[in-house]
PDB file of N, CA and C in Angstrom:
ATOM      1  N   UNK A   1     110.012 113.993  82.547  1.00  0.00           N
ATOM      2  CA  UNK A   1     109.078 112.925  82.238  1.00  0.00           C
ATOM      3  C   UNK A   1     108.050 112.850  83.374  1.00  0.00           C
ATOM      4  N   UNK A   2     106.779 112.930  83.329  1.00  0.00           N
ATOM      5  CA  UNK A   2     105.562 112.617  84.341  1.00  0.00           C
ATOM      6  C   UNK A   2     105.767 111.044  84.885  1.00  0.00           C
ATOM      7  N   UNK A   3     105.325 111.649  85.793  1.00  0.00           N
ATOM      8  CA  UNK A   3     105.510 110.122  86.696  1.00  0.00           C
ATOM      9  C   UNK A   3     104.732 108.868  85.642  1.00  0.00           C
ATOM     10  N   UNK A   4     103.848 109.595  85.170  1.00  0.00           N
ATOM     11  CA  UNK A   4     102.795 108.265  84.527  1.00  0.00           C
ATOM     12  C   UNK A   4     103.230 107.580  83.418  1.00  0.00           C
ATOM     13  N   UNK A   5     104.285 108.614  82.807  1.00  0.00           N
ATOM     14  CA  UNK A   5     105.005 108.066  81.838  1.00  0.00           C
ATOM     15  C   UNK A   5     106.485 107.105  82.314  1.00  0.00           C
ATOM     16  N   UNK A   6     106.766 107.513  83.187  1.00  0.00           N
ATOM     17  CA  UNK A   6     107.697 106.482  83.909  1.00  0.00           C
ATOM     18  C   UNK A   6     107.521 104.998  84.209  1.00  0.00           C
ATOM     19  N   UNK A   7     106.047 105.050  84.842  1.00  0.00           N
ATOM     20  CA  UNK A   7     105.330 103.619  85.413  1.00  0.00           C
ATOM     21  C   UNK A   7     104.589 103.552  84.322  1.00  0.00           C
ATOM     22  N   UNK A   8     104.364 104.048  83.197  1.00  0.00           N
ATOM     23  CA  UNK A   8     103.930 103.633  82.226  1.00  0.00           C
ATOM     24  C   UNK A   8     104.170 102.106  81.471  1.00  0.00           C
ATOM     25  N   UNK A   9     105.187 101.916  81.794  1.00  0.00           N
ATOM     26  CA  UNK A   9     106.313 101.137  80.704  1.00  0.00           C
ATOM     27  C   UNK A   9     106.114  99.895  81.658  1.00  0.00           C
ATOM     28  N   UNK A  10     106.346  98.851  81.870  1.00  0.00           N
ATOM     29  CA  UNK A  10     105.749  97.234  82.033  1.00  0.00           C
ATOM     30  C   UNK A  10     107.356  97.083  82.734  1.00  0.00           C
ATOM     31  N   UNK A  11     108.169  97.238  81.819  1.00  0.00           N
ATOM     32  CA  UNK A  11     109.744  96.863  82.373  1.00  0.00           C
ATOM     33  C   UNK A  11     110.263  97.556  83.874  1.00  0.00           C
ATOM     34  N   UNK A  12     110.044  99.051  83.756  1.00  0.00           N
ATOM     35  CA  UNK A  12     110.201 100.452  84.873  1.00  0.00           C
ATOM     36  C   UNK A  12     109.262  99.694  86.253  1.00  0.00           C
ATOM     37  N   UNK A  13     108.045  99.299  85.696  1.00  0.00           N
ATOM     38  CA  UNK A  13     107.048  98.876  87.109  1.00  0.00           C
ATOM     39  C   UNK A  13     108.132  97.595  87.431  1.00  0.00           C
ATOM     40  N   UNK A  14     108.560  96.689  86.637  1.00  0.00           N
ATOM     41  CA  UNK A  14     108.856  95.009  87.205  1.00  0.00           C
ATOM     42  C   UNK A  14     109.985  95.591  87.719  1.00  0.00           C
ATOM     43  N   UNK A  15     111.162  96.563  87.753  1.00  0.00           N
ATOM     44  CA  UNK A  15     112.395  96.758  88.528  1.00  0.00           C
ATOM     45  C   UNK A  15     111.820  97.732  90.051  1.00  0.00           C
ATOM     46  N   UNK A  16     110.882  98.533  89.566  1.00  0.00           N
ATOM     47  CA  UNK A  16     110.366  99.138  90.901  1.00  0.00           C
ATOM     48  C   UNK A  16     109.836  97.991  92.081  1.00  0.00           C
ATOM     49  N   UNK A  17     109.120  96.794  91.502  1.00  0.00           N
ATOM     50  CA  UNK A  17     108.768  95.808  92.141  1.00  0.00           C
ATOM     51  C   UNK A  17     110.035  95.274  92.705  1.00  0.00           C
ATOM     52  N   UNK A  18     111.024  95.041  91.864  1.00  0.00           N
ATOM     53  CA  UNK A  18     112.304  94.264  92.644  1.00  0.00           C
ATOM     54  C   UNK A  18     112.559  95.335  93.761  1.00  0.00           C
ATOM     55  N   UNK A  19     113.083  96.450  93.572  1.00  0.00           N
ATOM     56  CA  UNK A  19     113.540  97.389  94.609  1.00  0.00           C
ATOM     57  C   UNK A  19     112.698  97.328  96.007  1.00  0.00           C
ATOM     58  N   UNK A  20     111.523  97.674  95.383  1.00  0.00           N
ATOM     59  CA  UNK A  20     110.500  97.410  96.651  1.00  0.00           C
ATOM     60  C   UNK A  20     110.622  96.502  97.867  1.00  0.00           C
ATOM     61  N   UNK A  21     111.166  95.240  97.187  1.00  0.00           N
ATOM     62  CA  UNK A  21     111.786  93.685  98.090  1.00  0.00           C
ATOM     63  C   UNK A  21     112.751  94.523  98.920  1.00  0.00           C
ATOM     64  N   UNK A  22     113.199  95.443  98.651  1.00  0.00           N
ATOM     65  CA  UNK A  22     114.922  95.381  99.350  1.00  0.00           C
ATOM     66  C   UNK A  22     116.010  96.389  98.365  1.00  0.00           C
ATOM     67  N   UNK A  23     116.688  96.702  98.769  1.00  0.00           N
ATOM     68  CA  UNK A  23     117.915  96.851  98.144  1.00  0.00           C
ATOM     69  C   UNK A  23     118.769  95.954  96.906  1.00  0.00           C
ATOM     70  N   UNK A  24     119.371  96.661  95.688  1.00  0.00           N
ATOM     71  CA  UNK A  24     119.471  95.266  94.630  1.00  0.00           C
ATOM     72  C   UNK A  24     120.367  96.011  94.156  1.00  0.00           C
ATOM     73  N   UNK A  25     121.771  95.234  93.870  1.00  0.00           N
ATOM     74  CA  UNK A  25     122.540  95.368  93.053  1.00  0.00           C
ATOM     75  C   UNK A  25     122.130  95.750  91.639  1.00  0.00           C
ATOM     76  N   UNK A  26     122.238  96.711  90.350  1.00  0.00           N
ATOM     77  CA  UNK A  26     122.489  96.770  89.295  1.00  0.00           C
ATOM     78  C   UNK A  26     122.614  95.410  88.180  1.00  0.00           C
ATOM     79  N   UNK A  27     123.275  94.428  89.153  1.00  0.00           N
ATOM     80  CA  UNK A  27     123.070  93.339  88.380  1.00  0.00           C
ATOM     81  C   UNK A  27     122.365  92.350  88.503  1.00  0.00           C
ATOM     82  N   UNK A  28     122.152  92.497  90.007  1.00  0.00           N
ATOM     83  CA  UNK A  28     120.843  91.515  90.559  1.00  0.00           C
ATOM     84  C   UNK A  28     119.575  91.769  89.662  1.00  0.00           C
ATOM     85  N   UNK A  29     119.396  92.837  89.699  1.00  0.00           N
ATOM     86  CA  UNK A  29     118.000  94.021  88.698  1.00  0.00           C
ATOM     87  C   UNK A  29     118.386  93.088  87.109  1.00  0.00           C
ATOM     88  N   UNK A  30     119.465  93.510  86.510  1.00  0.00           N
ATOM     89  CA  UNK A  30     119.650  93.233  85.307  1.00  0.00           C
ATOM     90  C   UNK A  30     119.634  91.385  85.548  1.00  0.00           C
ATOM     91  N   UNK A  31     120.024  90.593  85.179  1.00  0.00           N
ATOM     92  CA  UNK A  31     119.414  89.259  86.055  1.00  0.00           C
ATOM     93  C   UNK A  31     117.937  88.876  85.487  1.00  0.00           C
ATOM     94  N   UNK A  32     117.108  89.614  86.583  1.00  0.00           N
ATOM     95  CA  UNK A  32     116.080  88.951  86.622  1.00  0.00           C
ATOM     96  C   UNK A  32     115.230  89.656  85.711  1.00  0.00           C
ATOM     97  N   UNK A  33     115.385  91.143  84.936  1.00  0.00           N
ATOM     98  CA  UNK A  33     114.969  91.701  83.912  1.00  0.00           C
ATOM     99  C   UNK A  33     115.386  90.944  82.461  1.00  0.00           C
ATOM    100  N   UNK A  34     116.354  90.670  82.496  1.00  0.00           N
ATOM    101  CA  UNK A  34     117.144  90.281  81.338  1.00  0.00           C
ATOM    102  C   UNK A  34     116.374  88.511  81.031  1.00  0.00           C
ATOM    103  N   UNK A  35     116.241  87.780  82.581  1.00  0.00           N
ATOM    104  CA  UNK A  35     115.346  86.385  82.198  1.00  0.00           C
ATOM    105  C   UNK A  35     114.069  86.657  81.668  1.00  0.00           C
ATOM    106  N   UNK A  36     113.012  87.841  82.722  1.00  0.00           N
ATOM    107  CA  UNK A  36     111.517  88.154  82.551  1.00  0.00           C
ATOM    108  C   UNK A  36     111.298  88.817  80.744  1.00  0.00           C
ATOM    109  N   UNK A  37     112.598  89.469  80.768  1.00  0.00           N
ATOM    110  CA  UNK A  37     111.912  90.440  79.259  1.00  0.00           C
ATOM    111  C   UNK A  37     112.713  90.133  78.226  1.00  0.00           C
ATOM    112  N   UNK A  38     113.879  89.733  78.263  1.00  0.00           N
ATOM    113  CA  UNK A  38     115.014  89.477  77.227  1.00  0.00           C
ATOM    114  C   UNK A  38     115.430  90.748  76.667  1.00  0.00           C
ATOM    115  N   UNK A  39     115.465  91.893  77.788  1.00  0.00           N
ATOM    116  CA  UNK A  39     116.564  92.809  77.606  1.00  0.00           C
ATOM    117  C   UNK A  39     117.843  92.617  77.766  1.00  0.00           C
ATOM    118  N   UNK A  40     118.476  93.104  76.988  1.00  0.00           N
ATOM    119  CA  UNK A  40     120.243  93.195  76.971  1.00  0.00           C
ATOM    120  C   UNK A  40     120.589  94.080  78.657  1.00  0.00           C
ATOM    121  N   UNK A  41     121.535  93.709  78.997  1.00  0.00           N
ATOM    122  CA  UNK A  41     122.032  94.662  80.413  1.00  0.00           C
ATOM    123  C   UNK A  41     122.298  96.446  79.885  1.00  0.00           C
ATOM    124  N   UNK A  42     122.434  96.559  78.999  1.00  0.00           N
ATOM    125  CA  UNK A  42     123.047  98.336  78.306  1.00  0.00           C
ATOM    126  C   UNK A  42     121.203  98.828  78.751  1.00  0.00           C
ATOM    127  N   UNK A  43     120.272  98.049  78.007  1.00  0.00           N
ATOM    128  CA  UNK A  43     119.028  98.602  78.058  1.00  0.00           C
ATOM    129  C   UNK A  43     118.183  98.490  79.425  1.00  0.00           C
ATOM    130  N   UNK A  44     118.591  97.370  80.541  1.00  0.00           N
ATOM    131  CA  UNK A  44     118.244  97.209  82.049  1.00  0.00           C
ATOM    132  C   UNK A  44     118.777  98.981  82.247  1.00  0.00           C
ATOM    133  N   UNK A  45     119.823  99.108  82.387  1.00  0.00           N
ATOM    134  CA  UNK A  45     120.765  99.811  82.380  1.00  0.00           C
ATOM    135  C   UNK A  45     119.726 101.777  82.285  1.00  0.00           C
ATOM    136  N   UNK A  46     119.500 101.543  81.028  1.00  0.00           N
ATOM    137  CA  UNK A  46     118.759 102.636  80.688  1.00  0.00           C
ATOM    138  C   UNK A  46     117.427 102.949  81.426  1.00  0.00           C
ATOM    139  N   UNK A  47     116.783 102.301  81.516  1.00  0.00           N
ATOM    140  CA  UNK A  47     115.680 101.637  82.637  1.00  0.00           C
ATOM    141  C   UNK A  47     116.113 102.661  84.043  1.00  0.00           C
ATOM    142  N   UNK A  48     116.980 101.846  84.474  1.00  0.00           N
ATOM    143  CA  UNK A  48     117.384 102.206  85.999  1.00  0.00           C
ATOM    144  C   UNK A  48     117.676 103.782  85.735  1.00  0.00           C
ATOM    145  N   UNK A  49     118.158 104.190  84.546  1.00  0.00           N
ATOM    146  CA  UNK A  49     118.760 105.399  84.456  1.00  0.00           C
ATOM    147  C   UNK A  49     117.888 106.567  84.404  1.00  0.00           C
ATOM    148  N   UNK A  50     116.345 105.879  83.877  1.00  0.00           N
ATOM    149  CA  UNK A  50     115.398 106.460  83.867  1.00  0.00           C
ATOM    150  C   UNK A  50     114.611 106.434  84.763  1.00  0.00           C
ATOM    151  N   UNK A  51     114.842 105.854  85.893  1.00  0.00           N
ATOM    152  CA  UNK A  51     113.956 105.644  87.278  1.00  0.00           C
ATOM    153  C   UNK A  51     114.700 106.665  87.976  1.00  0.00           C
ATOM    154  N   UNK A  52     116.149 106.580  88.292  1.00  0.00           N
ATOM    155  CA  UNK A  52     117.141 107.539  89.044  1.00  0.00           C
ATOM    156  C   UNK A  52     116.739 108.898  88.970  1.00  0.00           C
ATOM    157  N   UNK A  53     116.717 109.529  87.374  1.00  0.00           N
ATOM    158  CA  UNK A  53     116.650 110.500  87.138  1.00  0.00           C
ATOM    159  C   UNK A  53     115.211 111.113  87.508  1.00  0.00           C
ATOM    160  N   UNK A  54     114.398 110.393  87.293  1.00  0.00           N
ATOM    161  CA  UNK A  54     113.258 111.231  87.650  1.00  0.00           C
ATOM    162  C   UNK A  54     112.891 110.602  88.887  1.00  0.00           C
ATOM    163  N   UNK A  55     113.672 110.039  89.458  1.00  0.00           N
ATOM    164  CA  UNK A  55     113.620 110.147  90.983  1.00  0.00           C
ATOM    165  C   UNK A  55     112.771 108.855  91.763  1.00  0.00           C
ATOM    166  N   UNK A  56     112.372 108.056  91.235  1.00  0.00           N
ATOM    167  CA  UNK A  56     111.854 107.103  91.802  1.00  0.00           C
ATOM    168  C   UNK A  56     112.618 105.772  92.260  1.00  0.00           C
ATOM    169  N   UNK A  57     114.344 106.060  92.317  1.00  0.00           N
ATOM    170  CA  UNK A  57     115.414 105.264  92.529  1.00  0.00           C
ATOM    171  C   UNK A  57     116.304 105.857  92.863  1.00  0.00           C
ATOM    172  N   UNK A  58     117.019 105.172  93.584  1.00  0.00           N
ATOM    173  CA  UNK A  58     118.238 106.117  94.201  1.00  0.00           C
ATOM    174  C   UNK A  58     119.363 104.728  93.699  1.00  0.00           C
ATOM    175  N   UNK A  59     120.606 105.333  93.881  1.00  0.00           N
ATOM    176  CA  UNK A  59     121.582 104.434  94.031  1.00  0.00           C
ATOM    177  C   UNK A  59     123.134 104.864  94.841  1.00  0.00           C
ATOM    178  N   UNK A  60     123.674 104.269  95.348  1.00  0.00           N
ATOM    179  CA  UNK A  60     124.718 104.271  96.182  1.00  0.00           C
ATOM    180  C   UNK A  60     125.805 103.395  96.185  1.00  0.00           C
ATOM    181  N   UNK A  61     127.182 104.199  95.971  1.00  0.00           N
ATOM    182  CA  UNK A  61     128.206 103.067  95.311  1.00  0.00           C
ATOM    183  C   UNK A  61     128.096 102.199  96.878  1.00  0.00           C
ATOM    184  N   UNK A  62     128.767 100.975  96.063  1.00  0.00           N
ATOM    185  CA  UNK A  62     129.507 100.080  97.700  1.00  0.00           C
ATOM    186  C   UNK A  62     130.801  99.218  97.228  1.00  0.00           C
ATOM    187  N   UNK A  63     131.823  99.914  97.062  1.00  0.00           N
ATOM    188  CA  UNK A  63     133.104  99.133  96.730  1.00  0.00           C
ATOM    189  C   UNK A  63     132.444  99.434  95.228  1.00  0.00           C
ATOM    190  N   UNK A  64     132.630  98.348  94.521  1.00  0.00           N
ATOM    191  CA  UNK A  64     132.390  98.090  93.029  1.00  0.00           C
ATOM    192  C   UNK A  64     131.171  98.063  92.825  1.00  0.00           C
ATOM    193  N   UNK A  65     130.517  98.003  93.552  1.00  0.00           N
ATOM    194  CA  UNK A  65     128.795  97.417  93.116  1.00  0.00           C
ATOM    195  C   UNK A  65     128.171  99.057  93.079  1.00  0.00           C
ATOM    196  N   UNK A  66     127.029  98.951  92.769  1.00  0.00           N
ATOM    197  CA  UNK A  66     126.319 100.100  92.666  1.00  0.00           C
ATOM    198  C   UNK A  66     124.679  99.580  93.085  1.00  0.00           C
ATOM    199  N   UNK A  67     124.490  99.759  94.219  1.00  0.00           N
ATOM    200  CA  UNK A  67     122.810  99.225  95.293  1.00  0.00           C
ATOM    201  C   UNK A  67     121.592 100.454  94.857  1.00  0.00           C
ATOM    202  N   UNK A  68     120.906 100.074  94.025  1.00  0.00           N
ATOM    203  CA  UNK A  68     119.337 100.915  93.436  1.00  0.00           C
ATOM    204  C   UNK A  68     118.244 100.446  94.689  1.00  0.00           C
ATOM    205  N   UNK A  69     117.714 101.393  95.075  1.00  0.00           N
ATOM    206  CA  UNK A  69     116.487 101.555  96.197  1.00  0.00           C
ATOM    207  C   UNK A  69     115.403 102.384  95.889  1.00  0.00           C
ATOM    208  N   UNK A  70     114.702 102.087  95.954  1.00  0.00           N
ATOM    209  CA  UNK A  70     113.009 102.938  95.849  1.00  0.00           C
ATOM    210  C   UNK A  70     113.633 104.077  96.476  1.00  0.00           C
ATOM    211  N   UNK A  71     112.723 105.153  95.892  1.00  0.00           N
ATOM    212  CA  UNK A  71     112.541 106.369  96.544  1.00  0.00           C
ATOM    213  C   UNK A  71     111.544 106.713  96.440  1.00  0.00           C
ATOM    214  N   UNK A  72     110.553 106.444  97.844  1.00  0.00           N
ATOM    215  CA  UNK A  72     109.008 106.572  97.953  1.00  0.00           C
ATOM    216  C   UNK A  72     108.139 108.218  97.434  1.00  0.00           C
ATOM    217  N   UNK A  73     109.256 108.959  97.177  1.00  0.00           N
ATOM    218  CA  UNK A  73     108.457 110.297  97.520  1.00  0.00           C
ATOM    219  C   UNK A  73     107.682 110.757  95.966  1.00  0.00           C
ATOM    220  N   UNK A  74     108.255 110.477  95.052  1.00  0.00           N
ATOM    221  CA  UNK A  74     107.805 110.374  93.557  1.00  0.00           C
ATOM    222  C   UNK A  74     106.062 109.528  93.895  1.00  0.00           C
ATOM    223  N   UNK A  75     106.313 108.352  94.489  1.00  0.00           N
ATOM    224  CA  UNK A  75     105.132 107.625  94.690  1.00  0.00           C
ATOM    225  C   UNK A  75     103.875 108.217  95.852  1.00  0.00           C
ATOM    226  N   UNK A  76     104.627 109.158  96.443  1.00  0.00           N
ATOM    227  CA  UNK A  76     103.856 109.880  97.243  1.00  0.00           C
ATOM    228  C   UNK A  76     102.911 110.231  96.059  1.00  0.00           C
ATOM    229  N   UNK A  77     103.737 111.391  95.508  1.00  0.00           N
ATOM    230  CA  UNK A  77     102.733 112.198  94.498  1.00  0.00           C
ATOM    231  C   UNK A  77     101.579 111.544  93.733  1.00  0.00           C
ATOM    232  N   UNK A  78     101.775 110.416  93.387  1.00  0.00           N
ATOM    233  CA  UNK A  78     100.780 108.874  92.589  1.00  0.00           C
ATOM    234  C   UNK A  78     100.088 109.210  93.270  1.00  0.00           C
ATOM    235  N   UNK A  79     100.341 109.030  94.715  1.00  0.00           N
ATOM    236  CA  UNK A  79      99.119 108.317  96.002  1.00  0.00           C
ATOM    237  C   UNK A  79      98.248 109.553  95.972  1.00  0.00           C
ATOM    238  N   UNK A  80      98.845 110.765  96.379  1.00  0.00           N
ATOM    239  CA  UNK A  80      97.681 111.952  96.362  1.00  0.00           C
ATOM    240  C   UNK A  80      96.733 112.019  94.770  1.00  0.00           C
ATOM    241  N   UNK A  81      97.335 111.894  93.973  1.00  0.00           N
ATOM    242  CA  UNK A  81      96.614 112.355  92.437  1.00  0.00           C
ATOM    243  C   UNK A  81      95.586 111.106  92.345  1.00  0.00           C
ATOM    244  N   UNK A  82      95.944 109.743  92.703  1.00  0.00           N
ATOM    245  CA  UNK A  82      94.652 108.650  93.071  1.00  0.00           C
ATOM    246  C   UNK A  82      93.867 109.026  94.149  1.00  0.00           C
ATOM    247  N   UNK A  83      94.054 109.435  95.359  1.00  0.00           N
ATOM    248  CA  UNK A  83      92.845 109.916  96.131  1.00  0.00           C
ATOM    249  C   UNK A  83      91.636 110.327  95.594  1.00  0.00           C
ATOM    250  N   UNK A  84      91.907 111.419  94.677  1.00  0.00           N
ATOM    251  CA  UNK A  84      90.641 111.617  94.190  1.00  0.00           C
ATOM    252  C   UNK A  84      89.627 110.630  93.396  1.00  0.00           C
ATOM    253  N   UNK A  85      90.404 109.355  93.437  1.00  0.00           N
ATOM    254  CA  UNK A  85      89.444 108.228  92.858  1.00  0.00           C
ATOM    255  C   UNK A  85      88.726 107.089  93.698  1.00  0.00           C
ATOM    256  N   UNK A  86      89.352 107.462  94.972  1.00  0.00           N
ATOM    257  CA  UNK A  86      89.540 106.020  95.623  1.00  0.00           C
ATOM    258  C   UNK A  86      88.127 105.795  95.966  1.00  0.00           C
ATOM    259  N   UNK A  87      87.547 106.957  95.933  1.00  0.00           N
ATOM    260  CA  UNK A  87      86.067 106.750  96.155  1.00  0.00           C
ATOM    261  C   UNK A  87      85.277 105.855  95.515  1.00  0.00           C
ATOM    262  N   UNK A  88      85.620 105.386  94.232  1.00  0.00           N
ATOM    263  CA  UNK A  88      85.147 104.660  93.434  1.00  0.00           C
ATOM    264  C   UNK A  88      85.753 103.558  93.928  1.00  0.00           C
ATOM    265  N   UNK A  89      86.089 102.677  94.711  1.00  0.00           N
ATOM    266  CA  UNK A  89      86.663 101.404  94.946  1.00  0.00           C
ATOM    267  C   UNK A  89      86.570 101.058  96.065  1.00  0.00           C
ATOM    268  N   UNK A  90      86.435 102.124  97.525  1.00  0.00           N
ATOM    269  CA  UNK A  90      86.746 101.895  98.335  1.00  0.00           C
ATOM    270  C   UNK A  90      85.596 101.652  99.266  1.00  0.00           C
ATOM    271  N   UNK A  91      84.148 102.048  98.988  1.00  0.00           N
ATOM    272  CA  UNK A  91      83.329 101.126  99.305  1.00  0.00           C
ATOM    273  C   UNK A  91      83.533  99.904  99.089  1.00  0.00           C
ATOM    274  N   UNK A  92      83.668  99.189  97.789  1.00  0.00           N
ATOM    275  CA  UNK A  92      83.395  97.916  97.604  1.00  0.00           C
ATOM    276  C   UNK A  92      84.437  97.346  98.214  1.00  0.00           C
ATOM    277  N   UNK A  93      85.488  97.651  98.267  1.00  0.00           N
ATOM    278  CA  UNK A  93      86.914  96.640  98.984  1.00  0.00           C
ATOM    279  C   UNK A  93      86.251  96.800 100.349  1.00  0.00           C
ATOM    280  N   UNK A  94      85.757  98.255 101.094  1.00  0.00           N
ATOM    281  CA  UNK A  94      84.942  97.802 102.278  1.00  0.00           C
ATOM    282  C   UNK A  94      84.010  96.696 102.688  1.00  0.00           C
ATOM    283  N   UNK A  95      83.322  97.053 101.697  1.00  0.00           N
ATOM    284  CA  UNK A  95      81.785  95.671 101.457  1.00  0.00           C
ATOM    285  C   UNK A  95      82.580  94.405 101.648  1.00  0.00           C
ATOM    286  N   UNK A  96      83.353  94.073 100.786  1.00  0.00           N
ATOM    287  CA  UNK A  96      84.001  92.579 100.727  1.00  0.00           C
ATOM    288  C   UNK A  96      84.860  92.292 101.748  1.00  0.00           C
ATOM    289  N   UNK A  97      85.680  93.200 102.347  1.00  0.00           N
ATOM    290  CA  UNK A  97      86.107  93.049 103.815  1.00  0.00           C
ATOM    291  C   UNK A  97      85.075  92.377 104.653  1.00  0.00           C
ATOM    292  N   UNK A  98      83.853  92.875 104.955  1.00  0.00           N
ATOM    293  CA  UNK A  98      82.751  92.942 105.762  1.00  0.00           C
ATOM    294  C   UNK A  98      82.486  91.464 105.340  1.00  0.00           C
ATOM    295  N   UNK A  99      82.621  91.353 103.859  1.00  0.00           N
ATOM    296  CA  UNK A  99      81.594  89.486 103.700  1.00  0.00           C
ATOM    297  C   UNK A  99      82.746  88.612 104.082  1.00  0.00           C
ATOM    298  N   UNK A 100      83.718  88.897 103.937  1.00  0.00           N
ATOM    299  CA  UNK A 100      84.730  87.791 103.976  1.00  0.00           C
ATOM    300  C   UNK A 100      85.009  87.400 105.637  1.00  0.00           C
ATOM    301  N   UNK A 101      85.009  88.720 106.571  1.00  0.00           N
ATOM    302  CA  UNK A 101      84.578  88.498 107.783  1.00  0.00           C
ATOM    303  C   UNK A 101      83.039  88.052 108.236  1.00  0.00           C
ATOM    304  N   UNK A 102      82.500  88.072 107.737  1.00  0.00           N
ATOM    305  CA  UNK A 102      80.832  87.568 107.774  1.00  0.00           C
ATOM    306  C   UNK A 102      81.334  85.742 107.720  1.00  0.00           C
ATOM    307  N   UNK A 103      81.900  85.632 106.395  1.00  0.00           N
ATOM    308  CA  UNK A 103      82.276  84.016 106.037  1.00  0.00           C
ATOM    309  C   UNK A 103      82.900  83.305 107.201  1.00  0.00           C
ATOM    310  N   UNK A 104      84.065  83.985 107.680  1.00  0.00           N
ATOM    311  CA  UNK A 104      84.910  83.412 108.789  1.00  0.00           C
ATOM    312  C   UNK A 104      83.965  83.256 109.667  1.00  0.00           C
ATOM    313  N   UNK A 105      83.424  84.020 109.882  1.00  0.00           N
ATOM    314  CA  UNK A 105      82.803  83.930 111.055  1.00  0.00           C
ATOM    315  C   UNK A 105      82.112  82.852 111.191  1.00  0.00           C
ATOM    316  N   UNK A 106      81.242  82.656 109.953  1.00  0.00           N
ATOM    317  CA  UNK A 106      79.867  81.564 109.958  1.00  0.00           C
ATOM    318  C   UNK A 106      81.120  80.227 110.261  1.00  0.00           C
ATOM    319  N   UNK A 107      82.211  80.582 109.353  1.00  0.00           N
ATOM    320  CA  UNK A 107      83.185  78.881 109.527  1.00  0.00           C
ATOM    321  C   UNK A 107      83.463  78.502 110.773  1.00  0.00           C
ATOM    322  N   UNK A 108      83.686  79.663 112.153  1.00  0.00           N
ATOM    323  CA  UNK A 108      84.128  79.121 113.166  1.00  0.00           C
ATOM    324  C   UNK A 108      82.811  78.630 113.862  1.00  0.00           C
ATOM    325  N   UNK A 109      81.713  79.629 113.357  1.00  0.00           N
ATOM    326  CA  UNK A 109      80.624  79.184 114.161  1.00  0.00           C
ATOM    327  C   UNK A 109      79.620  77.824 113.972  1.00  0.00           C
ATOM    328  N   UNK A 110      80.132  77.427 113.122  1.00  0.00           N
ATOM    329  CA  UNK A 110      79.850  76.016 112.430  1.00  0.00           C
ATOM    330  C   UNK A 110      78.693  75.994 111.232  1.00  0.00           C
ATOM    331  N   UNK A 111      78.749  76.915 110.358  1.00  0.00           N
ATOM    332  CA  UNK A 111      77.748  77.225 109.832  1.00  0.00           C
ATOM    333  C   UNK A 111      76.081  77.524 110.032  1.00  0.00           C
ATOM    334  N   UNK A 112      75.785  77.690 110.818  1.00  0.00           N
ATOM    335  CA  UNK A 112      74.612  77.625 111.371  1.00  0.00           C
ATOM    336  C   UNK A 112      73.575  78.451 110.792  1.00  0.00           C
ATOM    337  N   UNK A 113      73.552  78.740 109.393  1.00  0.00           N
ATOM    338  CA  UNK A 113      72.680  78.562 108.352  1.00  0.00           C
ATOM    339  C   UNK A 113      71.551  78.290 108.317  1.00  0.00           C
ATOM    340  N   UNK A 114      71.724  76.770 108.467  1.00  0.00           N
ATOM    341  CA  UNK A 114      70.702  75.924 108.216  1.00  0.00           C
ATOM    342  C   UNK A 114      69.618  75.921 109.119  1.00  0.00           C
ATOM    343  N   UNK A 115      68.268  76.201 108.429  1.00  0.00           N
ATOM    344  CA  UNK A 115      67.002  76.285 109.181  1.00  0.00           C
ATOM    345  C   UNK A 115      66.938  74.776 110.535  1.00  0.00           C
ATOM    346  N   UNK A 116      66.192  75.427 111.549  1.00  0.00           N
ATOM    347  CA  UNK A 116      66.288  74.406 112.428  1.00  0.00           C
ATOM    348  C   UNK A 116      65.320  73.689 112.373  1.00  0.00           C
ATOM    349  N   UNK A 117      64.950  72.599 112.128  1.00  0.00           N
ATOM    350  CA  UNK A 117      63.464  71.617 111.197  1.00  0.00           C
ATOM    351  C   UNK A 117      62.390  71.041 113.026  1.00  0.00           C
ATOM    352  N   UNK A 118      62.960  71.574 113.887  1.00  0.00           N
ATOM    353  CA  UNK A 118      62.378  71.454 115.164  1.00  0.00           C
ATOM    354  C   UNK A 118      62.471  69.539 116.057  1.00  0.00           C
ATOM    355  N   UNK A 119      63.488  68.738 114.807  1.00  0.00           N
ATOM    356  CA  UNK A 119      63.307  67.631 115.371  1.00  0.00           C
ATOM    357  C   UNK A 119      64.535  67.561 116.300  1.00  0.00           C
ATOM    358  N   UNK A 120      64.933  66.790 117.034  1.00  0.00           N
ATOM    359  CA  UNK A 120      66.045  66.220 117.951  1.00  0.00           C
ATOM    360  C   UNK A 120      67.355  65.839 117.231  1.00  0.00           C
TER     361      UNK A 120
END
């Protein structure tokens, strides 16, 4: 399965988001999937099974539990195949960096804007 078809799916991104936090029990995941989407745990289940396998999750027994973790390197590959776009965005997130520090600035400096009308 291509990565794009993996993060394709709305459910696959909201458990990658949990993992991302931290480390998560199987049922912690199923939980808060099962409130957000009203999946059954068999189909959380399938989910995770489909993140594991194509590699964007790992998991590791601990006693009884079973702990799912990101595995950044799948997301590596994302990050290079977007490079070739970032050009299109990354001026403007520059630009707006630049105004939003422009703004602060005027706030600490007390706005000083305003034309000076030459009276006292």
């Amino acid at each position: 399965m291509h990565a794009f078809e993996v993060l394709g799916d709305p459910v696959r991104r909201r458990i990658l988001e949990l993992l991302a936090e931290g480390e998560r029990t199987s049922g912690s995941v199923s939980e808060v999937i099962r409130a957000e989407f009203g999946i059954s745990q068999p189909g959380v289940s399938q989910h995770l099974k489909v993140l594991r396998e194509n590699g964007f999750a790992t998991v590791r027994p601990e006693g009884t539990r079973r702990l799912y973790a990101v595995n950044s390197e799948p997301l590596r590959d994302i990050d290079v195949w977007l490079d070739r776009f970032r050009r299109f965005w990354t001026p403007h997130l520059d630009a707006l960096a630049t105004e939003l520090a422009r703004g602060k600035r005027e706030r600490r400096e007390g706005r000083r804007d305003v034309p000076d009308s030459g009276e006292p």
